[in-house]
Protein backbone atom coordinates (compact mmCIF):
# COMPACT_ATOMS: atom_id res chain seq x y z
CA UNK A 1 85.37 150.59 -26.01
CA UNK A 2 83.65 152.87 -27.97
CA UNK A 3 84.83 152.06 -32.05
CA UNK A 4 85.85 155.27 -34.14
CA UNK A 5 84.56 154.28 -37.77
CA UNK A 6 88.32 155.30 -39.71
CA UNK A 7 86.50 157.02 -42.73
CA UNK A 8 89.84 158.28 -43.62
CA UNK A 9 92.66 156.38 -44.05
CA UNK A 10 96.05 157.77 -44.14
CA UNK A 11 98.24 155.96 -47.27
CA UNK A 12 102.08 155.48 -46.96
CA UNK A 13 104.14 155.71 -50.33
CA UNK A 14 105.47 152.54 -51.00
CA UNK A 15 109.05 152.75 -48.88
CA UNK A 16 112.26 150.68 -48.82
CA UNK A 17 112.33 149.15 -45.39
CA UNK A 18 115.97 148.90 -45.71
CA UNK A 19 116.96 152.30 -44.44
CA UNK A 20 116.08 153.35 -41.18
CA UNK A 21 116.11 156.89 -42.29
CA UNK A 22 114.33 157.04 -45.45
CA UNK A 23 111.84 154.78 -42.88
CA UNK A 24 111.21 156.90 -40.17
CA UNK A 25 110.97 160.17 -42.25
CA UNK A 26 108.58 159.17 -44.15
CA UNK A 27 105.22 160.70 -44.01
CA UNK A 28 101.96 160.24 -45.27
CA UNK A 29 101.33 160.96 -48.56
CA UNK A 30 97.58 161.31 -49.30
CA UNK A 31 94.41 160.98 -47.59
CA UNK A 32 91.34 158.61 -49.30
CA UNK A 33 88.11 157.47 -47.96
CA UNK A 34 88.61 154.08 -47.68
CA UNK A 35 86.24 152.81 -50.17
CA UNK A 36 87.33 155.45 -52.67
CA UNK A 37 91.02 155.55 -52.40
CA UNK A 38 92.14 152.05 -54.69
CA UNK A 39 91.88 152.67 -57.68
CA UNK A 40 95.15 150.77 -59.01
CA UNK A 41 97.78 148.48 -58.29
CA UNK A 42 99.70 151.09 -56.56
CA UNK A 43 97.45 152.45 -54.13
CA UNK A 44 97.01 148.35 -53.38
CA UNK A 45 100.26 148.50 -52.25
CA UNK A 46 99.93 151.10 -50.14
CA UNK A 47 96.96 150.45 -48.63
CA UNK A 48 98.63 147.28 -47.49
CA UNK A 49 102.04 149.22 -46.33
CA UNK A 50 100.36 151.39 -44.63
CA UNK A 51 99.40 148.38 -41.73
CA UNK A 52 102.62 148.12 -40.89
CA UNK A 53 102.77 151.67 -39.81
CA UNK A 54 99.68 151.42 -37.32
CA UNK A 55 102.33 148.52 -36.03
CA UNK A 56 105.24 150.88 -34.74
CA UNK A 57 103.23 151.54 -31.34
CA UNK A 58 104.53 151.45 -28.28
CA UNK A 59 101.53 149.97 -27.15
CA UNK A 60 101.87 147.25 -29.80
CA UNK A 61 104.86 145.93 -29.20
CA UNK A 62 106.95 147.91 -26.08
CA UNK A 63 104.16 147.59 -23.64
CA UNK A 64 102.63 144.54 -24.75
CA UNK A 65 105.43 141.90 -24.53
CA UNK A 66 107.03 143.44 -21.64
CA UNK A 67 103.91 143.24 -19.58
CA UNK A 68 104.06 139.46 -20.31
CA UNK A 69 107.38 139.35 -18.88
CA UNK A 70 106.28 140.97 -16.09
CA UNK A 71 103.57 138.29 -15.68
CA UNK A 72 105.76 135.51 -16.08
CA UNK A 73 107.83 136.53 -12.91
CA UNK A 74 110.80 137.21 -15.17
CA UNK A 75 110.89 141.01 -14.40
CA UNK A 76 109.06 143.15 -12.09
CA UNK A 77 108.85 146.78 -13.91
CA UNK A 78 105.79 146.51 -14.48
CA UNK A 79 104.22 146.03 -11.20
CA UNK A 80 100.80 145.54 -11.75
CA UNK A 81 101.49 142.32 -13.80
CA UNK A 82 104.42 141.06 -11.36
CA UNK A 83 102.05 141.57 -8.18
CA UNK A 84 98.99 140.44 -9.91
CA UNK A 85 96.89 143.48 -9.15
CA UNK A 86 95.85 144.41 -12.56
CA UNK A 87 92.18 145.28 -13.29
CA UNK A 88 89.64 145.50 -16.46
CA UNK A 89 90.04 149.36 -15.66
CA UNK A 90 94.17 149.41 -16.00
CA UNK A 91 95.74 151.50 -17.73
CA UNK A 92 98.30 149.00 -19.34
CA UNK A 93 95.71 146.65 -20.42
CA UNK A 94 93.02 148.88 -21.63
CA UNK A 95 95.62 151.03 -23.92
CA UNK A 96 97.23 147.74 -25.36
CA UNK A 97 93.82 146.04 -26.14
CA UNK A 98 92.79 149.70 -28.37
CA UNK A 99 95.88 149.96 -29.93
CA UNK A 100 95.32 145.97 -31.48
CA UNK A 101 91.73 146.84 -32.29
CA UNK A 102 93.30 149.84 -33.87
CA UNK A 103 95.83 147.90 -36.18
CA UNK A 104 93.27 145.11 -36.87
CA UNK A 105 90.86 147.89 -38.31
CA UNK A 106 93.31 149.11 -40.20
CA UNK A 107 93.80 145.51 -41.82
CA UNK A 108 89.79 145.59 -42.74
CA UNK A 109 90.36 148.64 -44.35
CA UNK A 110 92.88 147.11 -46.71
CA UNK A 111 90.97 143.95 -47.42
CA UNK A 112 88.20 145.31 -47.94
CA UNK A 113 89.19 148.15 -50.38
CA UNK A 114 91.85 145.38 -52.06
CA UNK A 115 88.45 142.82 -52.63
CA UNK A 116 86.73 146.00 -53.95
CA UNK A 117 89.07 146.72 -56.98
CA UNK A 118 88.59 145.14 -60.48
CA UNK A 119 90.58 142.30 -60.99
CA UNK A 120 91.78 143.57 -64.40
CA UNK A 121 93.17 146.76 -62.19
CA UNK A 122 95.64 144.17 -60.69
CA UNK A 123 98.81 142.62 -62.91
CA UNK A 124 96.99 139.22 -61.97
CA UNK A 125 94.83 137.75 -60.02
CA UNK A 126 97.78 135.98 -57.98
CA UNK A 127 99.15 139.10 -57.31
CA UNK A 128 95.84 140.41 -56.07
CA UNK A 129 95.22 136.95 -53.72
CA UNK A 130 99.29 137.76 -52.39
CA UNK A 131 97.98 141.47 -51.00
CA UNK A 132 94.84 139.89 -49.70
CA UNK A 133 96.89 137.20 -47.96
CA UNK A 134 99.48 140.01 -46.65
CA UNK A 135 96.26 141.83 -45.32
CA UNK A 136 95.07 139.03 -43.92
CA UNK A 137 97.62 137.11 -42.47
CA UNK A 138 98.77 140.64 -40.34
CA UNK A 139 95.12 140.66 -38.92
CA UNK A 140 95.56 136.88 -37.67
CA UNK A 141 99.17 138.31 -36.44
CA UNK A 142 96.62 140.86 -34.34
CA UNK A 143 93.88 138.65 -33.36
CA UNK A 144 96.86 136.16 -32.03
CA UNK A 145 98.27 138.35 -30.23
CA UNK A 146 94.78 139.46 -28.69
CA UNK A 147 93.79 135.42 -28.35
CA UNK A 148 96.64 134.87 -26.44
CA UNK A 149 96.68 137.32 -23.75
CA UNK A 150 93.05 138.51 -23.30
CA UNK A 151 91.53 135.40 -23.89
CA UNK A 152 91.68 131.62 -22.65
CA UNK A 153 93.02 129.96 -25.85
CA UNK A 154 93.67 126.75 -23.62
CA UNK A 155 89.84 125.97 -22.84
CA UNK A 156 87.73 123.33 -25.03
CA UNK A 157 86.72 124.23 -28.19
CA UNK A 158 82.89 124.82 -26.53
CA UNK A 159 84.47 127.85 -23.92
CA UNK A 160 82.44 131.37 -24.37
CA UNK A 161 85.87 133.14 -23.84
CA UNK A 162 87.45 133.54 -27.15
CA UNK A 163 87.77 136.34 -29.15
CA UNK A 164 86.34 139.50 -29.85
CA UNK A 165 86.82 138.79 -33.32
CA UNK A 166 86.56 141.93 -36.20
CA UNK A 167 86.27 140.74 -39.50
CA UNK A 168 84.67 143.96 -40.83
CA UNK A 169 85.63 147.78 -40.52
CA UNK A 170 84.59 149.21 -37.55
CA UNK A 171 81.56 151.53 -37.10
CA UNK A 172 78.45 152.18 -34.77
CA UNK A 173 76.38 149.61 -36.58
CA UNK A 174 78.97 146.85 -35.48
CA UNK A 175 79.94 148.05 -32.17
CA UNK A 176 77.65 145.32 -30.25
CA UNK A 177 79.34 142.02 -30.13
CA UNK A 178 79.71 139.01 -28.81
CA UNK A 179 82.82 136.78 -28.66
CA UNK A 180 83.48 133.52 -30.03
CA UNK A 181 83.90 130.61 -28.49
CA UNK A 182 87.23 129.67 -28.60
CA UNK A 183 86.74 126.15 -31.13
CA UNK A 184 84.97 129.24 -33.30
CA UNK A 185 88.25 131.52 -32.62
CA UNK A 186 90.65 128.92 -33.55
CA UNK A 187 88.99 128.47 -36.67
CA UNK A 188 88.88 131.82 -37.56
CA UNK A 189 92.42 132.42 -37.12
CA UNK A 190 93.47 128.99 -39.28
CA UNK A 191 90.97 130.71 -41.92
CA UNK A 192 93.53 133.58 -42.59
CA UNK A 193 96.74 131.93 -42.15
CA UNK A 194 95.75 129.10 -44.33
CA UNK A 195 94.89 131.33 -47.01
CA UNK A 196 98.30 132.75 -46.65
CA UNK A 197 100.62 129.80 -46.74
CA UNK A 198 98.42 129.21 -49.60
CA UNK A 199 99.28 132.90 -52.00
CA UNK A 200 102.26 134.71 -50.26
CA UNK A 201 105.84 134.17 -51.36
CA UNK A 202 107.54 132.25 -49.30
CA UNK A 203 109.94 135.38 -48.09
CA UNK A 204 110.55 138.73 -49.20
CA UNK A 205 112.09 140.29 -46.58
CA UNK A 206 112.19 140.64 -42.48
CA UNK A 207 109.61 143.73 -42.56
CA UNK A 208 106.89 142.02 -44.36
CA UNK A 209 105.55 138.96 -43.40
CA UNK A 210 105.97 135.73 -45.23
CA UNK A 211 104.65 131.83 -45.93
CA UNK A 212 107.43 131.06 -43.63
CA UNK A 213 106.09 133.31 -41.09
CA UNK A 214 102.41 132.16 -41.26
CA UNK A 215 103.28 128.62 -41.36
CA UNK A 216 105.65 129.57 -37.88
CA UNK A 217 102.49 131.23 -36.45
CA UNK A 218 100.02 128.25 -37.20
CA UNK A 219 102.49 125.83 -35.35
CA UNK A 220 102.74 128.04 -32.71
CA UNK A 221 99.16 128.15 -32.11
CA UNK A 222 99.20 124.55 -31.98
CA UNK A 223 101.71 124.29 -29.73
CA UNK A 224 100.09 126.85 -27.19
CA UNK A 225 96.88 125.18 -27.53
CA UNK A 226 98.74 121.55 -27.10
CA UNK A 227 95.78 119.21 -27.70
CA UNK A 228 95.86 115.48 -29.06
CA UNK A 229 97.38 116.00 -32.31
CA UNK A 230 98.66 119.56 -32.51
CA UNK A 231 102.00 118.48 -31.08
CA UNK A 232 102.69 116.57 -34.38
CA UNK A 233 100.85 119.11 -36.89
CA UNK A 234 103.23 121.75 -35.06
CA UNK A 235 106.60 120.03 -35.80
CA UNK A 236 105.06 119.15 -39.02
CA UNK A 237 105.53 122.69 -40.06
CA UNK A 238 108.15 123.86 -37.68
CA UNK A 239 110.21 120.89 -39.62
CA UNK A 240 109.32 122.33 -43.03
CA UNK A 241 110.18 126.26 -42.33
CA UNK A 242 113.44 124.95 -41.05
CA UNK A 243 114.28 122.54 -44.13
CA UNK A 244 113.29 125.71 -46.69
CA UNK A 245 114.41 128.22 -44.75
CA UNK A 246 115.40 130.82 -47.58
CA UNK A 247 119.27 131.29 -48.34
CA UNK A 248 119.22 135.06 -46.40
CA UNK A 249 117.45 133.61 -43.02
CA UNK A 250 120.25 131.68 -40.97
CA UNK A 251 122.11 132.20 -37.69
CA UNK A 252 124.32 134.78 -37.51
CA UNK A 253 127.44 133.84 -38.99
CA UNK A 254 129.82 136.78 -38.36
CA UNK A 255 131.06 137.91 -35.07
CA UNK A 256 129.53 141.65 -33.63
CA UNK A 257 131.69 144.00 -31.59
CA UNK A 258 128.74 144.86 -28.69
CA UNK A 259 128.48 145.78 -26.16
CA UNK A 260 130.70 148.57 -26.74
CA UNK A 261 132.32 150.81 -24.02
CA UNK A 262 130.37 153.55 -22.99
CA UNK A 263 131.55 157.01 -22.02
CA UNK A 264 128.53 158.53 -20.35
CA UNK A 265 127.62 162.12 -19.91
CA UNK A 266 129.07 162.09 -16.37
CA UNK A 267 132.77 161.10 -17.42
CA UNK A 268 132.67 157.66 -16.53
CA UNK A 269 133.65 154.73 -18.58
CA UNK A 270 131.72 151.40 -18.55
CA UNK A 271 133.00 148.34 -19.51
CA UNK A 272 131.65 145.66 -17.82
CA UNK A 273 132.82 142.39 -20.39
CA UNK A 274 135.38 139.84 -19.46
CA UNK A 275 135.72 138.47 -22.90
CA UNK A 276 138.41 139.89 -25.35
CA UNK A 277 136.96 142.78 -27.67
CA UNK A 278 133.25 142.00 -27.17
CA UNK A 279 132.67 139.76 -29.40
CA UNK A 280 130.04 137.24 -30.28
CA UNK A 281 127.72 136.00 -32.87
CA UNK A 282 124.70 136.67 -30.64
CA UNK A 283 126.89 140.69 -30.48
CA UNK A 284 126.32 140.29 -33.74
CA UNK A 285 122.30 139.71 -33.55
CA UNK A 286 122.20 142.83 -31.30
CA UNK A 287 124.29 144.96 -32.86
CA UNK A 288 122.52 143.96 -36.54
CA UNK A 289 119.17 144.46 -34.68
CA UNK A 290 116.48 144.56 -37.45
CA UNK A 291 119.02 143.86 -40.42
CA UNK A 292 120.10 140.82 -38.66
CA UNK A 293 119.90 137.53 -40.85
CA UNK A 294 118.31 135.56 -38.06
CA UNK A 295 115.02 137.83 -38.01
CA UNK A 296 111.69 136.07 -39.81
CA UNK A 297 109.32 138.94 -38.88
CA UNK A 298 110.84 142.53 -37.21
CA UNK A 299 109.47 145.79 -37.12
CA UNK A 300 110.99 149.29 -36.80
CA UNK A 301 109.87 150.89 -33.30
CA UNK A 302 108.41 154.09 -33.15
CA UNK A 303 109.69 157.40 -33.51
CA UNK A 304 107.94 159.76 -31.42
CA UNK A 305 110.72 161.32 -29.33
CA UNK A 306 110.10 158.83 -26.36
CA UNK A 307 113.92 157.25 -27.12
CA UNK A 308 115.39 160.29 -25.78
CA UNK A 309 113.96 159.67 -22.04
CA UNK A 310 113.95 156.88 -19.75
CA UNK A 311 110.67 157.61 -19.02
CA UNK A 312 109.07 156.45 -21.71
CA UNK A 313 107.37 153.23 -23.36
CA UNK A 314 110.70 151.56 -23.63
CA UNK A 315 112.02 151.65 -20.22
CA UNK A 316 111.05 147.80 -20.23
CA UNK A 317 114.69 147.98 -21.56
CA UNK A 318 115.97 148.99 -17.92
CA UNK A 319 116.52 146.55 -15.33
CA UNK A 320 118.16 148.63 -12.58
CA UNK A 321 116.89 149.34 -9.41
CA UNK A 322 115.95 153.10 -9.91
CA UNK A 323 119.36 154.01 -8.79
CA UNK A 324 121.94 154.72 -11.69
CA UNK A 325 125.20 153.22 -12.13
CA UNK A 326 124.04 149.62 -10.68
CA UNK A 327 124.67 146.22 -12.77
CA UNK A 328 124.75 144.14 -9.93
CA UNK A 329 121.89 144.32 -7.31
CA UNK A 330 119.25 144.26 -10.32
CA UNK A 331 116.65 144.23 -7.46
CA UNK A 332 113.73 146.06 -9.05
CA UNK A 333 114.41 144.83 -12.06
CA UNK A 334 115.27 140.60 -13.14
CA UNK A 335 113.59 138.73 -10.30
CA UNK A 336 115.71 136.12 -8.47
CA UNK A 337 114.89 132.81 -10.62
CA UNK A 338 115.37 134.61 -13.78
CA UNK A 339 118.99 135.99 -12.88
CA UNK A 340 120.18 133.03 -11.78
CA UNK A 341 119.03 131.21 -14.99
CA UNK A 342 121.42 134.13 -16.06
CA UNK A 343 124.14 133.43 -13.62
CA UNK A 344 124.42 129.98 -14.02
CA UNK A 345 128.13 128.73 -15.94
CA UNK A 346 125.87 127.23 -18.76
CA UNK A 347 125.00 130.78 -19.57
CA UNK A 348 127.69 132.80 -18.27
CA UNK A 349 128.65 134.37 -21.52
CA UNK A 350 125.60 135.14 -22.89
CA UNK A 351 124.84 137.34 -19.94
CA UNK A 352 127.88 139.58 -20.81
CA UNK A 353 125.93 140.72 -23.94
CA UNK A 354 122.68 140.25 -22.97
CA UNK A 355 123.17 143.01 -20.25
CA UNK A 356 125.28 146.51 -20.60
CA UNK A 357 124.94 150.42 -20.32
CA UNK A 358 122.90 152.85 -21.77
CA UNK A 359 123.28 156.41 -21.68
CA UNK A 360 120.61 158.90 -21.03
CA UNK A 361 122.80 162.15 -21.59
CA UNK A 362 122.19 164.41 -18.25
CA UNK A 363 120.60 161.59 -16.68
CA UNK A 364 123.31 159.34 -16.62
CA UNK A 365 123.39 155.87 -17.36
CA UNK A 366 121.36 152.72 -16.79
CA UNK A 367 121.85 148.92 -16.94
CA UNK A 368 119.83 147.67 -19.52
CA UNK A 369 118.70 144.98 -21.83
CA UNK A 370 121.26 144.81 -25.15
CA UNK A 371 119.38 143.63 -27.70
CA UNK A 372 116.73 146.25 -27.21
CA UNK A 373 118.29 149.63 -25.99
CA UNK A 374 121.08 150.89 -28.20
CA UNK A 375 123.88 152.21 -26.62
CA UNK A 376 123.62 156.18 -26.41
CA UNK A 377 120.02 156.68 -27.11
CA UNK A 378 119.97 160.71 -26.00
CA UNK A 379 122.73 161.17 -28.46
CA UNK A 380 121.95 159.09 -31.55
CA UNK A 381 118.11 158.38 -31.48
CA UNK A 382 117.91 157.10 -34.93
CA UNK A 383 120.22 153.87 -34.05
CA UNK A 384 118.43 150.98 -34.54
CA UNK A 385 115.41 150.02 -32.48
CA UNK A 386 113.91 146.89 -32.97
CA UNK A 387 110.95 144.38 -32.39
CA UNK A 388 111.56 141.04 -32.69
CA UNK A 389 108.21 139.24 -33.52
CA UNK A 390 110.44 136.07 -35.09
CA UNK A 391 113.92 134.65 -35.48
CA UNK A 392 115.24 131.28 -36.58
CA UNK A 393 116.17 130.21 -32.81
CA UNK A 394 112.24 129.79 -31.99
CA UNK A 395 112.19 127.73 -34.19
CA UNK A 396 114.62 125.41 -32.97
CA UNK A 397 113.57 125.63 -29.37
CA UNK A 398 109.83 124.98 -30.96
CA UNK A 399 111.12 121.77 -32.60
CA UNK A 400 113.04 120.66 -29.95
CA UNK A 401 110.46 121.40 -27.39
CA UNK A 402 108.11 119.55 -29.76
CA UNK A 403 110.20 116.45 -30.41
CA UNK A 404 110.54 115.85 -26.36
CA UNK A 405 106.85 115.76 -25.97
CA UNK A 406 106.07 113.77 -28.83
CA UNK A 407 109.05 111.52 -27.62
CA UNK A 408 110.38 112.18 -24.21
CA UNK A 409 112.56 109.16 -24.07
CA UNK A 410 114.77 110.22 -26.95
CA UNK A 411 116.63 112.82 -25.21
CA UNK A 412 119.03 112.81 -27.98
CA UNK A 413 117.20 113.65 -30.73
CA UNK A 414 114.72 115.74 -28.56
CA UNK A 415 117.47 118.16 -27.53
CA UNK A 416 119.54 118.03 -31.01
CA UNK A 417 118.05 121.13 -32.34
CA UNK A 418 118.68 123.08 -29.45
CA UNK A 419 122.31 122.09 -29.76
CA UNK A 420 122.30 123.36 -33.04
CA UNK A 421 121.38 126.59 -32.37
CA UNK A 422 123.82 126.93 -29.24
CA UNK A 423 126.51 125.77 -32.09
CA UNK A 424 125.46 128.73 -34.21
CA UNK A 425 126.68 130.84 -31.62
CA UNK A 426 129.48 130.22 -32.67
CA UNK A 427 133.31 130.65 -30.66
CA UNK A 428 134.99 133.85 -28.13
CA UNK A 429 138.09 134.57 -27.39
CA UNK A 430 138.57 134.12 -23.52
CA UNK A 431 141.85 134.74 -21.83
CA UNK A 432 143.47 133.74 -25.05
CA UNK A 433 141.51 130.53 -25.36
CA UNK A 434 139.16 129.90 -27.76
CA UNK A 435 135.65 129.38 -26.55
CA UNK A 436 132.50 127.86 -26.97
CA UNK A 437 130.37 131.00 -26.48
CA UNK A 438 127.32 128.28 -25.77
CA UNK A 439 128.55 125.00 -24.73
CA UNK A 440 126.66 121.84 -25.85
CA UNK A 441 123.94 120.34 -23.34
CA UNK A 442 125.38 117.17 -22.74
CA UNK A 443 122.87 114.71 -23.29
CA UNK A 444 124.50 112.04 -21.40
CA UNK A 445 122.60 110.81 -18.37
CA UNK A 446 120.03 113.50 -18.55
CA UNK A 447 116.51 112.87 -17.75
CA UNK A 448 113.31 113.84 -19.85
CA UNK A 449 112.45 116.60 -17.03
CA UNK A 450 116.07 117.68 -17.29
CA UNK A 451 115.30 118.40 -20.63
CA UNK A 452 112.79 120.16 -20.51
CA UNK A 453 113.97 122.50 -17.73
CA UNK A 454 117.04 123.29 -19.85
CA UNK A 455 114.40 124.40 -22.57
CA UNK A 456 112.32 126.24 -20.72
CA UNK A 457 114.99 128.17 -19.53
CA UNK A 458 116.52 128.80 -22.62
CA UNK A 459 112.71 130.49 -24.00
CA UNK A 460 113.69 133.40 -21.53
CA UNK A 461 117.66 133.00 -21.86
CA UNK A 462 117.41 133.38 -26.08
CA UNK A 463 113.91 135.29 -26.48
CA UNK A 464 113.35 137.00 -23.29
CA UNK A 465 111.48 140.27 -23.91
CA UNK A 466 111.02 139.84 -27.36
CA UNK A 467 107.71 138.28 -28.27
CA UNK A 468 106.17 136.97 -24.98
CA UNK A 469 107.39 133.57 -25.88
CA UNK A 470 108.94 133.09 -22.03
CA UNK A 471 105.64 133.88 -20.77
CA UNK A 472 103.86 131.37 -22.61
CA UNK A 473 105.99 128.98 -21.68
CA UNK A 474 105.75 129.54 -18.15
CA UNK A 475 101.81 128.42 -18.69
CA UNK A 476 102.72 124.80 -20.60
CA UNK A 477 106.28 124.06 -18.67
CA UNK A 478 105.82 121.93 -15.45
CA UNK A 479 108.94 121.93 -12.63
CA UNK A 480 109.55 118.08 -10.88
CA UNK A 481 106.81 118.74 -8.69
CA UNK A 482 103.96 119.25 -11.53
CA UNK A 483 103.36 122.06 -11.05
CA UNK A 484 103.18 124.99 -13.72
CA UNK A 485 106.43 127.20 -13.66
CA UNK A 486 104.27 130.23 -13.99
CA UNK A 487 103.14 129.11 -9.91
CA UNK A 488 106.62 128.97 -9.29
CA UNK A 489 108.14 132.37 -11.07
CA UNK A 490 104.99 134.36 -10.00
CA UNK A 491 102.71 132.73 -7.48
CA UNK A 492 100.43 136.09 -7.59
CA UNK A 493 99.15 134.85 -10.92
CA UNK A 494 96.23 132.41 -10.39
CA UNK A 495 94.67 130.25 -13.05
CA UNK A 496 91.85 132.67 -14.39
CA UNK A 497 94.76 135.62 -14.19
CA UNK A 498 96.81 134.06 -17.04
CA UNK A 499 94.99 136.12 -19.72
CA UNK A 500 94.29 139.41 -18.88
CA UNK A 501 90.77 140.63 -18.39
CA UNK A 502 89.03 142.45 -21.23
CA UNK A 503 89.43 146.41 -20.09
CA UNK A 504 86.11 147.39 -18.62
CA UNK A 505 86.12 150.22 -21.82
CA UNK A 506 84.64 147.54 -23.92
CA UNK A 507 82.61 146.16 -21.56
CA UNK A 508 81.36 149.10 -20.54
CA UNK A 509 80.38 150.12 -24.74
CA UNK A 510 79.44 146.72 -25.83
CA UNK A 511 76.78 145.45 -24.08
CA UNK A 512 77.10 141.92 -25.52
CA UNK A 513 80.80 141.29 -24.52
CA UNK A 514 81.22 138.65 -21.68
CA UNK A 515 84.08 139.21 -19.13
CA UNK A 516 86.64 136.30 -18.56
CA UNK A 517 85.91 134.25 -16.11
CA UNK A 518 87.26 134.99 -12.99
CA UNK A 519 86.87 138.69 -13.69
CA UNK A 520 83.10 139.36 -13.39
């Protein structure tokens, strides 16, 4: 891939990311060379801000994770990555892997122009080390996400297939590279996110990310990478985020009305709920979408008139068959496993909100995903989209998940944490009965696999299509049998197909990039 030096760097003003309006209106203010452009506190700020723009991209976030899903054998939209025909000349994969690279530049840019202005330009030197960390722990956010699906995180430390790391703006003089190994890439990554649990606040708010969030991302890389040790380094800090966890980051605690009844452009009414007025706590998630108290890290999603068709970068949201009007069939959309994980009693009232209608104005309306596709998106585009990078109940399922294979005898305890979440969901009204809208897993008599099934399960059930979470699972989770859910889910993916190859643009333009094994 062929790197664009970004001589100029567009600035945002510094926003409140509490309305979605103000948000999405806003547009750049000025435009600096890079290493002109600081020259005060304020433009610091921006500088940093302005990251988090190059973050609301489809392929970002709305290709990216879906795509996983795909892989997993969750969903089969994306065909390329359900069938296991994708290339190092697809589409998919070559647009997502440009669009990191682009948002990792842009977090050079900032570090570099923040390490270039006078301390005495800053109100102190912490404050200057707390944009640095920001900066840097959003390009570990970006090289993660890179590590773990174009690379083979879960080789030994000595493997040539790490990352294509970028620690420096881009420009011709840097182009040629070679990748770390991946002991090198680990290291790398640890670098940055140590230096932020070390000088960011512990939380500001769900845009922005956090201590909380970079000690969350360090114990998920040691849970992915799952070596002798990491397992109790992971809970380690998966315990402490939980115990600090600041007073505005909790479970939902107040039921939502969603999904609601939709009148579509055709005259018809959907209501497809059997619970009394619609509501839940997790109703409440959706329906709160990036305001909700659960989220740790969220992002706005782009606003680029794509919400207004089906045919779009979203339309990872629709799970229909390509005809209209169906929420039963599905075929086309969930594959088998993953709807009866949905269809099984344990679950049966989370499905209700995890699936309903939306409305496409002359084109009808389709059966989507809740949490992700608001209700009338032709109508009102600027209800609230949302990407959902981290909430609270990973981190439960990470600590339970975590205490069974530290301890897989002490069901119990292993499993206590996921209870705790399913308690959080709090109660429904059903028939006139009070509800448990998650019932407890009932611990009694049930086996370490068991378990771990039930967890696995509940990676897709609670997170599915959010973060890729349910695909990585797929890769550490093993069925009865020992063998890997993934070969189970989707038996196109073989072992060197569970990271993607690196698109043959950058092979192609950097001569001293290796190919993943597997792909040569």
């Amino acid at each position: 891939m062929k790197k664009i030096l970004y001589y100029l760097l567009t600035f945002l003003c510094i926003v409140s990311f509490q309305s979605c309006e103000k948000y999405l209106d806003v547009e750049p203010k000025y435009d600096y060379t890079y290493d002109a452009a600081v020259t005060n506190y304020t433009n610091a700020q921006a500088i940093v801000s302005g990251i988090y723009k190059t973050m609301q991209h489809r392929w970002v976030a709305s290709e990216l994770y879906p795509s996983l899903t795909s892989n997993g054998g969750f969903h089969q939209y994306y065909a390329a990555n359900a069938a296991g025909t994708f290339a190092p000349d697809g589409y998919s994969q070559k647009n997502i892997w440009i669009n990191l690279y682009k948002v990792l530049n842009s977090t050079n840019i900032a570090i570099f122009a923040l390490n270039q202005l006078e301390d005495e330009k800053y109100p102190s030197i912490e404050a200057k080390n707390a944009l640095i960390a920001e900066a840097r722990l959003l390009r570990a956010w970006m090289h993660t996400q890179i590590f773990w699906s174009y690379n083979r995180y879960w080789d030994d430390d000595d493997s040539i297939y790490g990352l294509l790391y970028k620690g420096e703006v881009s420009s011709i003089d840097n182009e040629q590279q070679a990748r770390l190994t991946v002991g090198e890439s680990y290291a790398k990554l640890f670098e940055d996110i140590d230096f932020a649990i070390e000088h960011l606040p512990a939380f500001t708010d769900q845009f922005h990310v956090s201590q909380i969030l970079a000690k969350s991302l360090k114990a998920k890389l040691f849970l992915y990478r799952g070596r002798d040790g990491d397992y109790q380094s992971a809970l380690t800090l998966v315990d402490d985020v939980l115990l600090n966890l600041p007073a505005n980051v909790h479970m939902e605690t107040s039921a939502g009305v969603f999904p609601e009844v939709l009148e579509s452009s055709t005259g018809d009414t959907y209501n497809i709920t059997s619970f009394e007025d619609n509501k839940s706590l997790m109703g409440a998630l959706y329906e709160n979408s990036w305001d909700s108290s659960e989220n740790i890290f969220v992002s706005y999603l782009e606003d680029d008139g794509k919400r207004y068709s089906p045919v779009s970068g979203f339309t990872y949201y629709l799970l229909g068959d390509g005809t209209r009007y169906t929420s039963t069939t599905l075929t086309g959309g969930l594959k088998t496993l993953a709807l009866n994980m949905m269809n099984e009693d344990f679950n049966k009232y989370r499905k209700e909100v995890f699936m309903g209608w939306s409305d496409y104005g002359t084109r009808g309306a389709y059966w989507c995903v809740e949490k992700l596709c608001r209700k009338d998106r032709y109508e009102f585009p600027n209800q609230k989209w949302a990407t959902y990078y981290l909430r609270v109940p990973e981190l439960y399922l990470m600590q339970a998940e975590l205490r069974m294979r530290l301890n897989p005898n002490d069901v119990v305890n292993g499993m206590a944490p996921l209870n705790l979440m399913r308690q959080n969901r709090g109660t429904i009204m059903v028939d006139g009965v009070e509800t448990r809208f998650l019932p407890d897993v009932d611990t009694n008599g049930l086996t370490s696999q068991q378990a771990m099934d039930i967890l696995f399960k509940e990676y897709f059930l609670e997170l599915g299509f959010e973060n890729g979470s349910e695909y990585f699972a797929t890769l550490r989770f093993q069925m009865e049998d020992g063998r890997d859910w993934i070969e189970e889910l989707n038996p196109n993916i073989s072992e060197f197909m569970r990271c993607w190859p690196i698109p043959e643009v950058e092979i192609t333009a950097n001569l001293e990039c290796k190919q993943n094994f597997g792909w040569e």
